[in-house]
PDB file of N, CA and C in Angstrom:
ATOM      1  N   UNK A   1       0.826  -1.185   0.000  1.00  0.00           N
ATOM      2  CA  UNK A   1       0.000   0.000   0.000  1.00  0.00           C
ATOM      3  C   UNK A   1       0.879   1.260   0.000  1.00  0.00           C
ATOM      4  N   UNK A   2       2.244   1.500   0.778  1.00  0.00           N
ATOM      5  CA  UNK A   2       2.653   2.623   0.656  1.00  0.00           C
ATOM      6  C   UNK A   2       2.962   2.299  -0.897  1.00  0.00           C
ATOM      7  N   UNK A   3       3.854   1.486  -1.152  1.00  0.00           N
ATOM      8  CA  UNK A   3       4.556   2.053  -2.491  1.00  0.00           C
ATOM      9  C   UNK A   3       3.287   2.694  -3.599  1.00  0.00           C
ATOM     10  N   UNK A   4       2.404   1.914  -3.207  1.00  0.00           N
ATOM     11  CA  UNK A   4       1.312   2.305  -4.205  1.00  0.00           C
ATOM     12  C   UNK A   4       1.053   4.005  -4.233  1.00  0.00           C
ATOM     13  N   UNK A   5       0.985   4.447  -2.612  1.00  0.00           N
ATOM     14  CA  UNK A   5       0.576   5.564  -2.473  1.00  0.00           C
ATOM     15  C   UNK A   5       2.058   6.007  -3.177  1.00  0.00           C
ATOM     16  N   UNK A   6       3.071   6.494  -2.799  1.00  0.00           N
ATOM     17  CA  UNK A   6       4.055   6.809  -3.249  1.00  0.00           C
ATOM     18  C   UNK A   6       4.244   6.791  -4.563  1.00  0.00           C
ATOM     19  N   UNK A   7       4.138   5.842  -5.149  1.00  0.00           N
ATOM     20  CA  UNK A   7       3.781   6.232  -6.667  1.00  0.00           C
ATOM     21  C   UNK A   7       2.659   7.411  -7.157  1.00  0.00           C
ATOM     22  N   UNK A   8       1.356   7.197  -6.593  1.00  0.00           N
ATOM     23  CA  UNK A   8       1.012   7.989  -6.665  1.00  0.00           C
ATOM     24  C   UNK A   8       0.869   9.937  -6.598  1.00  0.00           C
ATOM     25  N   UNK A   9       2.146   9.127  -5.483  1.00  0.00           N
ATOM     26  CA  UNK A   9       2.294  11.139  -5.067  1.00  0.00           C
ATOM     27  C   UNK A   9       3.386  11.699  -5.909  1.00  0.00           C
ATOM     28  N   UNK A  10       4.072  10.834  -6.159  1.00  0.00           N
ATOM     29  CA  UNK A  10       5.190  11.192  -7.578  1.00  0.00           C
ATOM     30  C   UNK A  10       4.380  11.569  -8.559  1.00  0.00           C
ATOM     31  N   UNK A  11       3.747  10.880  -8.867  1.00  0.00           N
ATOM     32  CA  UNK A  11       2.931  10.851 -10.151  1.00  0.00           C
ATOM     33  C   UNK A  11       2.327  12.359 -10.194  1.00  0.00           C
ATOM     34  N   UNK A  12       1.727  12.424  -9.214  1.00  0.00           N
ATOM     35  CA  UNK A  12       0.996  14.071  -8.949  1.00  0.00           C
ATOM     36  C   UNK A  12       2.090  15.255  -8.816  1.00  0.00           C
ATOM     37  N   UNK A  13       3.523  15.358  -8.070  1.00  0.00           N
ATOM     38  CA  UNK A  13       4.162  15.968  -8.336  1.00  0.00           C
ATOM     39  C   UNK A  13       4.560  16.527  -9.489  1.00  0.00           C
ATOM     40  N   UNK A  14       4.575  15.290 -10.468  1.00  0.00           N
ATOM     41  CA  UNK A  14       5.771  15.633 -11.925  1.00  0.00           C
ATOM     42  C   UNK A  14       4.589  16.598 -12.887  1.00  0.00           C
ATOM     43  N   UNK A  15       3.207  15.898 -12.735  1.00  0.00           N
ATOM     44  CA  UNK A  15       2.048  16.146 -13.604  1.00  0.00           C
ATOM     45  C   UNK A  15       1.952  17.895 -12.950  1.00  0.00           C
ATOM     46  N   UNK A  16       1.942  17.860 -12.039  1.00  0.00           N
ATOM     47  CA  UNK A  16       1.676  19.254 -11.131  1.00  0.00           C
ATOM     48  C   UNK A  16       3.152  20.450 -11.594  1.00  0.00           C
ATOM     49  N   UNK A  17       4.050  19.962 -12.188  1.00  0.00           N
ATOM     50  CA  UNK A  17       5.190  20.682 -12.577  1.00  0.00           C
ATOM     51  C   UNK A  17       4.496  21.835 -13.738  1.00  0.00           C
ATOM     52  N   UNK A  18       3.779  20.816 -14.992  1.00  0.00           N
ATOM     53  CA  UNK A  18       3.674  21.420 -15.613  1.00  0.00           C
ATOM     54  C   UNK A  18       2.305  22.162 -15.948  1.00  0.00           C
ATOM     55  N   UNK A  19       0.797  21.845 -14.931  1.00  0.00           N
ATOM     56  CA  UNK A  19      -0.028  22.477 -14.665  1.00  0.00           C
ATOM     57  C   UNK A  19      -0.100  23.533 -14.332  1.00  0.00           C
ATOM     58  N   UNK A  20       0.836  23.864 -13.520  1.00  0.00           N
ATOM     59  CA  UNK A  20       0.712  25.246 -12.794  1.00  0.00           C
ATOM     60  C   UNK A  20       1.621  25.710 -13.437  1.00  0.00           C
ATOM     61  N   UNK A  21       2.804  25.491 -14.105  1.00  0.00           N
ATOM     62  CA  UNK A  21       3.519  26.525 -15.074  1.00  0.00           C
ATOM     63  C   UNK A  21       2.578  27.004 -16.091  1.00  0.00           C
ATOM     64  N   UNK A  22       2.226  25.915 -16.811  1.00  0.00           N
ATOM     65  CA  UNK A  22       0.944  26.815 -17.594  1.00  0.00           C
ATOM     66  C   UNK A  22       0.267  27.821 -17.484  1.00  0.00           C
ATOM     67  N   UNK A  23      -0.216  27.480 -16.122  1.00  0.00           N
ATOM     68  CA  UNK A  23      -1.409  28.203 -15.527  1.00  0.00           C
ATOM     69  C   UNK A  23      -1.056  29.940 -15.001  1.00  0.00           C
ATOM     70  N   UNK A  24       0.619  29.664 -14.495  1.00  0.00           N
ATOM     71  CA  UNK A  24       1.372  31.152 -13.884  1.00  0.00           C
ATOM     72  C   UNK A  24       2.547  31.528 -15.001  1.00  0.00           C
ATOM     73  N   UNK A  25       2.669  30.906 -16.195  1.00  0.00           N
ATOM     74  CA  UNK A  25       3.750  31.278 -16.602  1.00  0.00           C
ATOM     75  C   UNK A  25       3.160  31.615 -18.104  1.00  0.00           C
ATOM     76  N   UNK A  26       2.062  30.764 -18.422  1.00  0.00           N
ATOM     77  CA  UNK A  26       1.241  31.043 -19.961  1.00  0.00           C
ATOM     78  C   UNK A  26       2.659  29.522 -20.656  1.00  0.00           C
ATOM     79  N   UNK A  27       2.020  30.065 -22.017  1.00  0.00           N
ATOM     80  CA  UNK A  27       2.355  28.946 -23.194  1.00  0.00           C
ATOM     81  C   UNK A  27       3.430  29.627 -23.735  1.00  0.00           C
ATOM     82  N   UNK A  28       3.953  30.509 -24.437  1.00  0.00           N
ATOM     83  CA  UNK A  28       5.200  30.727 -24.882  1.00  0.00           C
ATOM     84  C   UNK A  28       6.613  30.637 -24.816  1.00  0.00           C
ATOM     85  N   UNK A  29       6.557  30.102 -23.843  1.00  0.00           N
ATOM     86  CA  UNK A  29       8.479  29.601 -23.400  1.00  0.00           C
ATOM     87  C   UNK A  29       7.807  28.371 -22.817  1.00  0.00           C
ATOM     88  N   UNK A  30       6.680  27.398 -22.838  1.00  0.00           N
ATOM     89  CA  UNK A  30       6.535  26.976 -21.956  1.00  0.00           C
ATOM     90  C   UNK A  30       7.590  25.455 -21.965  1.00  0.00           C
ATOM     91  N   UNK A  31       8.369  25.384 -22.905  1.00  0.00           N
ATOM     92  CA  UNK A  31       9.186  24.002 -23.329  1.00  0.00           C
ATOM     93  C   UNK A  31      10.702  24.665 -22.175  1.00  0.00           C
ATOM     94  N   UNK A  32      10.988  25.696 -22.022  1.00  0.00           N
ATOM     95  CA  UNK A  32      12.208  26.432 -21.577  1.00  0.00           C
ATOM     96  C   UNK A  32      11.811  26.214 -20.170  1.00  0.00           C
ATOM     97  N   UNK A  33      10.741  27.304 -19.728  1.00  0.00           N
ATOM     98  CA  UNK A  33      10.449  26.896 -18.542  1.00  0.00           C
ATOM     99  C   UNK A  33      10.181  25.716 -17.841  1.00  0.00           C
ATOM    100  N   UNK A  34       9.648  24.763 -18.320  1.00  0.00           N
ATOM    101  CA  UNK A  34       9.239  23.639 -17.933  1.00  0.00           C
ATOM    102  C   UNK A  34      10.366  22.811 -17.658  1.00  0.00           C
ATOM    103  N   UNK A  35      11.587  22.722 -18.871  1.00  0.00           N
ATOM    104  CA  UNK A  35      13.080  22.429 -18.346  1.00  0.00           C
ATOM    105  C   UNK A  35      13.171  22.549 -17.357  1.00  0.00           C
ATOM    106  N   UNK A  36      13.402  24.164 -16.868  1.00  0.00           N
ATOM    107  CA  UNK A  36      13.730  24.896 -15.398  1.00  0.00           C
ATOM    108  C   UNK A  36      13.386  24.538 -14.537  1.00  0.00           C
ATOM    109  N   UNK A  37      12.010  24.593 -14.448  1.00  0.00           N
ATOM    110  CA  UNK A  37      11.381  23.757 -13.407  1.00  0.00           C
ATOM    111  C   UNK A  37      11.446  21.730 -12.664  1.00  0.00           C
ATOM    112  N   UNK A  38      11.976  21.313 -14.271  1.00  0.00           N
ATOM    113  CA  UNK A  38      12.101  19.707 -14.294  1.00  0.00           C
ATOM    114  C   UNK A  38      13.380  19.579 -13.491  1.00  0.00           C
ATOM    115  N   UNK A  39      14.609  20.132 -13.871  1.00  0.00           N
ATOM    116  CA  UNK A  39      15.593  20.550 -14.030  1.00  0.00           C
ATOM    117  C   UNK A  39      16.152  20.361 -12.312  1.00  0.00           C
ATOM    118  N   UNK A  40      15.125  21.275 -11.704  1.00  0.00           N
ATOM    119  CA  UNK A  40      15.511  22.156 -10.194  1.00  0.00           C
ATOM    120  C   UNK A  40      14.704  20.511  -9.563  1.00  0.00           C
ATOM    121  N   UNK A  41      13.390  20.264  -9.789  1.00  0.00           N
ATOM    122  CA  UNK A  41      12.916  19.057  -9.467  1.00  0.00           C
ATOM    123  C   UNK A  41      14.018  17.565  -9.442  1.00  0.00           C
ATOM    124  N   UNK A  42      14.673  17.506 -10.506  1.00  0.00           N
ATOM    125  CA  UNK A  42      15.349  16.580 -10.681  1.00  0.00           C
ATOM    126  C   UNK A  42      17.014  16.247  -9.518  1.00  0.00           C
ATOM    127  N   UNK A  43      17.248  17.615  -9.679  1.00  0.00           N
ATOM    128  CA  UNK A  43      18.261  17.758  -8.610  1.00  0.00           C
ATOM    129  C   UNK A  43      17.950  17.585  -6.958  1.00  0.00           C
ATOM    130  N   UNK A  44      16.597  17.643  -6.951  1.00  0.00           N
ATOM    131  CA  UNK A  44      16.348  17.959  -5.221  1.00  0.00           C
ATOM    132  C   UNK A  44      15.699  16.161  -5.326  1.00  0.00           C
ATOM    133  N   UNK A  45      15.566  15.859  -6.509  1.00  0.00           N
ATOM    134  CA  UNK A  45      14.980  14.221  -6.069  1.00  0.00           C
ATOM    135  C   UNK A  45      16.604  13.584  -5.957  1.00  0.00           C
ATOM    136  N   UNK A  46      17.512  14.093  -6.527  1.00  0.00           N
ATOM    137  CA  UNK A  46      19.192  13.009  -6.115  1.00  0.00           C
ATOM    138  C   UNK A  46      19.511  13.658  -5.234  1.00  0.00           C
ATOM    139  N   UNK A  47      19.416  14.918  -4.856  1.00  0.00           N
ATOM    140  CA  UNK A  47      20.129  15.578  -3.753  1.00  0.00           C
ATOM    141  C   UNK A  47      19.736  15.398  -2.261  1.00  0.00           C
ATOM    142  N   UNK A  48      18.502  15.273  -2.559  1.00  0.00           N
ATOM    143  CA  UNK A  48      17.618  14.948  -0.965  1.00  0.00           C
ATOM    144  C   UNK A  48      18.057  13.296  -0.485  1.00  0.00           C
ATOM    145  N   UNK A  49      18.098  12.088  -1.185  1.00  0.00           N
ATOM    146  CA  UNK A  49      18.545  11.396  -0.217  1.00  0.00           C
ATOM    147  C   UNK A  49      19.898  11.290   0.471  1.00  0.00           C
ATOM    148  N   UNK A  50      21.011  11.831  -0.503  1.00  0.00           N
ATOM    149  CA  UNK A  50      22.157  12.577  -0.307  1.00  0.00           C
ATOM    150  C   UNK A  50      22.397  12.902   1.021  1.00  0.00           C
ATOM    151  N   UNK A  51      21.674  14.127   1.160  1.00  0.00           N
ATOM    152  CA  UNK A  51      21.509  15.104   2.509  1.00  0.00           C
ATOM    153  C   UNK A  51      21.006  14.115   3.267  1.00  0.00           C
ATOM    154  N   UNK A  52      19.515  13.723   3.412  1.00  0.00           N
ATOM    155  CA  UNK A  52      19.543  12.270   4.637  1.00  0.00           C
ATOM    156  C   UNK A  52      20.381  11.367   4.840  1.00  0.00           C
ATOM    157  N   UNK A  53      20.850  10.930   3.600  1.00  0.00           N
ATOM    158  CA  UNK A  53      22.219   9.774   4.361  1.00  0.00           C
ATOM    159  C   UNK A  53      23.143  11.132   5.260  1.00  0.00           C
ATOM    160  N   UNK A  54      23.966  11.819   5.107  1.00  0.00           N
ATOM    161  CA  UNK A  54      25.076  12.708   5.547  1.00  0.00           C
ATOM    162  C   UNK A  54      24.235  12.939   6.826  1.00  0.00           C
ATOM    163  N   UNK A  55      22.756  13.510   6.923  1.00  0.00           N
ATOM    164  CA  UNK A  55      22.697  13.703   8.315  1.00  0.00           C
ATOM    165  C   UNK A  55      22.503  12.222   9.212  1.00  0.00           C
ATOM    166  N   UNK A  56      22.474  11.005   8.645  1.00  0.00           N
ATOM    167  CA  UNK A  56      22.104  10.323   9.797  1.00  0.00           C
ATOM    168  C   UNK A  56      23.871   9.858  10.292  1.00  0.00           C
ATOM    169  N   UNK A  57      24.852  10.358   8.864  1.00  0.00           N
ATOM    170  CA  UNK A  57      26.275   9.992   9.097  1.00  0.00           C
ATOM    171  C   UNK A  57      26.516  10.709  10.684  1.00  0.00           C
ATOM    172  N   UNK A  58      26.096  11.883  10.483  1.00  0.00           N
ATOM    173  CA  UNK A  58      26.797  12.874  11.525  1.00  0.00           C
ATOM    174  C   UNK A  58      26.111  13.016  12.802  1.00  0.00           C
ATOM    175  N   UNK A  59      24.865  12.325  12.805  1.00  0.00           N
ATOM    176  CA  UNK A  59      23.788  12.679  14.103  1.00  0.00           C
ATOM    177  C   UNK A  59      23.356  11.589  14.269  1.00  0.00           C
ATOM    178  N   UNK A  60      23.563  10.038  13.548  1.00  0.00           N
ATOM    179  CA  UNK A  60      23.098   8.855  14.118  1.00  0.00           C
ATOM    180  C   UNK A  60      21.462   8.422  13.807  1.00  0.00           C
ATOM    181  N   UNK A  61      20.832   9.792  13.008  1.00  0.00           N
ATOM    182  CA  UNK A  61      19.342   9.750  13.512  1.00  0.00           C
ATOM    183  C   UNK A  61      19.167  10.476  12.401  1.00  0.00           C
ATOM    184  N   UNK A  62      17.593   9.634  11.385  1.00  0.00           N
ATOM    185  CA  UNK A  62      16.746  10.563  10.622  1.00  0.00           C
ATOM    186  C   UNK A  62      15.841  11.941  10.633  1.00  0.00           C
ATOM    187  N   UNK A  63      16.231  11.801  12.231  1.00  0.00           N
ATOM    188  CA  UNK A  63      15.217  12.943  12.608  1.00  0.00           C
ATOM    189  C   UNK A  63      15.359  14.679  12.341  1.00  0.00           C
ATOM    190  N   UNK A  64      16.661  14.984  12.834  1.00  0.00           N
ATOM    191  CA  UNK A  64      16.815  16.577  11.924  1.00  0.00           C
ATOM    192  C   UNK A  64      16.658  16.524  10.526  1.00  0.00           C
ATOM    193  N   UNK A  65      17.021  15.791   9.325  1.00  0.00           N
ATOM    194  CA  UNK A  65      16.760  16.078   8.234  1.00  0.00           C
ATOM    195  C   UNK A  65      15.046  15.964   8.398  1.00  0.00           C
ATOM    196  N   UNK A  66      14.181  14.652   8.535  1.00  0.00           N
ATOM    197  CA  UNK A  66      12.982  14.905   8.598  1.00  0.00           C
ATOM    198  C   UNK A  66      12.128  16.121   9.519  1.00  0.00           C
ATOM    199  N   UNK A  67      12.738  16.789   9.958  1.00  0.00           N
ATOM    200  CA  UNK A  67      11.927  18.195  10.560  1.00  0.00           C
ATOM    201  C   UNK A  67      12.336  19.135   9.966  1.00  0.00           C
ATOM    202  N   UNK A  68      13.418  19.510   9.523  1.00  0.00           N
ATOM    203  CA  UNK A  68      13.588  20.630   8.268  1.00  0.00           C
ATOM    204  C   UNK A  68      12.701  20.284   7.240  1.00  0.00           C
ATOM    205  N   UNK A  69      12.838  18.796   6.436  1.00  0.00           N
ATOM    206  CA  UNK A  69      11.887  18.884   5.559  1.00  0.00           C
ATOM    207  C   UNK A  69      10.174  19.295   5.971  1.00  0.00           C
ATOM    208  N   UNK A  70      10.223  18.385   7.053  1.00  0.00           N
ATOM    209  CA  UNK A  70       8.688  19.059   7.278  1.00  0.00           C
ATOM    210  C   UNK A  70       8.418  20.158   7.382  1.00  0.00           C
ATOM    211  N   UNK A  71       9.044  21.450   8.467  1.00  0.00           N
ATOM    212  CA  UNK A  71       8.932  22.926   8.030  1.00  0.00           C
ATOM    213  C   UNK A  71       9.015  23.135   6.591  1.00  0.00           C
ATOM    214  N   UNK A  72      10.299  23.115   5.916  1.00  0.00           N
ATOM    215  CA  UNK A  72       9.571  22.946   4.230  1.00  0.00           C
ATOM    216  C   UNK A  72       8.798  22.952   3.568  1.00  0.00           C
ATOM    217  N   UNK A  73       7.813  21.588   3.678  1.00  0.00           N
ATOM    218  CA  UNK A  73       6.891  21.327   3.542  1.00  0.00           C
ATOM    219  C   UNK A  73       5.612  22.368   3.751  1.00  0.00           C
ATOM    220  N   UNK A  74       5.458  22.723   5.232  1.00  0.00           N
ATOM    221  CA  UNK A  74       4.957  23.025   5.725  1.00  0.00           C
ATOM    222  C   UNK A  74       4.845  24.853   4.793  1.00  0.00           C
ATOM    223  N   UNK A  75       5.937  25.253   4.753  1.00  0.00           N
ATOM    224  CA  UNK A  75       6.223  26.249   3.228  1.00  0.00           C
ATOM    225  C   UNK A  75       5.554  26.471   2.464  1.00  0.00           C
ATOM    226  N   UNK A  76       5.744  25.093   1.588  1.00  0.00           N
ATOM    227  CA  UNK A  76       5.299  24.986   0.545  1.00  0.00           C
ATOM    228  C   UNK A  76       3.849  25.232   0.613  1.00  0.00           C
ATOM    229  N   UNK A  77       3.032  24.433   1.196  1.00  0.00           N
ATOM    230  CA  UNK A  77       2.114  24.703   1.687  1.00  0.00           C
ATOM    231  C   UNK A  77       1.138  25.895   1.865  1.00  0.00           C
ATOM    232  N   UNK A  78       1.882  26.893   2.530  1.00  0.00           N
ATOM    233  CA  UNK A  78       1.471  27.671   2.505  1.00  0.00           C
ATOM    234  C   UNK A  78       1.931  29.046   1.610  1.00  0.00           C
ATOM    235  N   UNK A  79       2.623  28.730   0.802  1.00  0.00           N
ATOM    236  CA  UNK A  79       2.839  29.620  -0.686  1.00  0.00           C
ATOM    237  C   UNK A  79       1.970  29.350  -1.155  1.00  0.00           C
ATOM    238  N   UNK A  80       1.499  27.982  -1.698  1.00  0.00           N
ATOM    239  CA  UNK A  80       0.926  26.938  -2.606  1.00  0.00           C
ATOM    240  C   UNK A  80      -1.101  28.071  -2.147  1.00  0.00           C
ATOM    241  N   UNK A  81      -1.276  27.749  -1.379  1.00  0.00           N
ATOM    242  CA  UNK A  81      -2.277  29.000  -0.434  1.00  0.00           C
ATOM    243  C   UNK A  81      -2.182  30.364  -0.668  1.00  0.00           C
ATOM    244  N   UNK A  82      -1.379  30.408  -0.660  1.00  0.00           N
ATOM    245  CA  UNK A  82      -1.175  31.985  -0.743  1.00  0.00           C
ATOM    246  C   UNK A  82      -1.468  32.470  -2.491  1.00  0.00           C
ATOM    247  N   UNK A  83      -0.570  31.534  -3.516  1.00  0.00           N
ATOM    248  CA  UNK A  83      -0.899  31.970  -4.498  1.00  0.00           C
ATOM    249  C   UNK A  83      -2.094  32.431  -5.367  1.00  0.00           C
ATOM    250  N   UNK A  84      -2.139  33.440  -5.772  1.00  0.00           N
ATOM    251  CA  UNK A  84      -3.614  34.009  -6.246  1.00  0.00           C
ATOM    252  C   UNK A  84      -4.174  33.140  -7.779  1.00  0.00           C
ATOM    253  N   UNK A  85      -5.654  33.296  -7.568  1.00  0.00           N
ATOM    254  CA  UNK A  85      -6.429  33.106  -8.586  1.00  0.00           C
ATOM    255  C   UNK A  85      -5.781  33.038 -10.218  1.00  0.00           C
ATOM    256  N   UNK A  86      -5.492  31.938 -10.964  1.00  0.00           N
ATOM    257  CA  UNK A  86      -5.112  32.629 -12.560  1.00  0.00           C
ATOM    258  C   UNK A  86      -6.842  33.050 -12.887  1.00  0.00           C
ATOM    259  N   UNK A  87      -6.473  33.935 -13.953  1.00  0.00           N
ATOM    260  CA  UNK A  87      -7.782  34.738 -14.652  1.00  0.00           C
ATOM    261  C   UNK A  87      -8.377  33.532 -15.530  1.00  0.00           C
ATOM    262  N   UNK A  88      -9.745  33.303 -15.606  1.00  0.00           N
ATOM    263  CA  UNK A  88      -9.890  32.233 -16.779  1.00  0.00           C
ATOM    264  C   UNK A  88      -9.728  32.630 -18.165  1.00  0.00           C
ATOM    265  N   UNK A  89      -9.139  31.462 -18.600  1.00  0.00           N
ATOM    266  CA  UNK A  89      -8.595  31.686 -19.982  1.00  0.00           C
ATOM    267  C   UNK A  89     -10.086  31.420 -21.114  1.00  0.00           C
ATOM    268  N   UNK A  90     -10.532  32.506 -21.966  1.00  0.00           N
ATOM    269  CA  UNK A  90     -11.421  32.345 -22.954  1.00  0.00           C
ATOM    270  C   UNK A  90     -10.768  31.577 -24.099  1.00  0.00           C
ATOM    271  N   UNK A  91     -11.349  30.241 -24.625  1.00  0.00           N
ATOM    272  CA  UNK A  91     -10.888  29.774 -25.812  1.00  0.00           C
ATOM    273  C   UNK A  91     -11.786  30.428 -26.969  1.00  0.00           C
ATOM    274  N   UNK A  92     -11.287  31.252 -28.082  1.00  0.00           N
ATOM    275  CA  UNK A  92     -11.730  32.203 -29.498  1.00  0.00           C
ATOM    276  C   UNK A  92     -12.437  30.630 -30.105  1.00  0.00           C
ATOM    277  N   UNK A  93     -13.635  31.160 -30.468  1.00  0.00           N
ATOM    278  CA  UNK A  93     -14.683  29.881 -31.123  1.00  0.00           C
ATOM    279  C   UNK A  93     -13.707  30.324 -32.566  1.00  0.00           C
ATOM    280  N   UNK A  94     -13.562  28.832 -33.592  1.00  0.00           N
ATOM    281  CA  UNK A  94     -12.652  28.668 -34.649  1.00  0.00           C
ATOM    282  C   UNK A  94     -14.092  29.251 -35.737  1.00  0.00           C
ATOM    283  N   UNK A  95     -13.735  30.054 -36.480  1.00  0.00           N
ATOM    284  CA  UNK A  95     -14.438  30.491 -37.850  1.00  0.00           C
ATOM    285  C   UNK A  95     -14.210  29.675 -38.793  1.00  0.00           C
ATOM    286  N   UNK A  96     -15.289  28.772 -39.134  1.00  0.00           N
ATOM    287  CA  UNK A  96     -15.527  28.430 -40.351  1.00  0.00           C
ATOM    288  C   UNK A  96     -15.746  28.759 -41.424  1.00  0.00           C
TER     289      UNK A  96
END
């Protein structure tokens, strides 16, 4: 059951990369930006277990890296909240 969930929440992360760039950044660079964004994602998915191994090297214990991340988290969170309304986008009916 976790891995299942865990897949799942990956799954929603990567999909969620490029939803909301759309949504705050529009369509015209959106192949550039979306890099950027994959890019910064990709590094913090090799870099983060990285940093947990080194802290349990030096402190014996998962626990400081898992409470920074959770404040983090906890961040994110509330940016993710904070961010305002996009305007709805009108699609132009095609002339036949």
């Amino acid at each position: 059951m976790a891995a299942v969930l865990i897949g799942l929440g990956l799954g929603a992360e990567i999909d969620l990369i490029a939803f909301m760039q759309s949504r705050y950044f529009g369509h015209k660079a959106f192949g550039e930006i979306y890099g950027y964004f994959f890019a910064i994602f990709m590094f913090a998915s090799g870099f983060g277990p990285f940093l947990m191994g080194q802290t349990f090297r030096i402190s014996g214990s998962y626990e400081p890296f898992l409470l920074v991340s959770m404040v983090g988290l906890g961040i994110a969170c509330l940016l993710m909240v904070a961010l305002r309304r996009t305007p709805e986008r009108v699609v132009p009916a095609h002339v036949t």
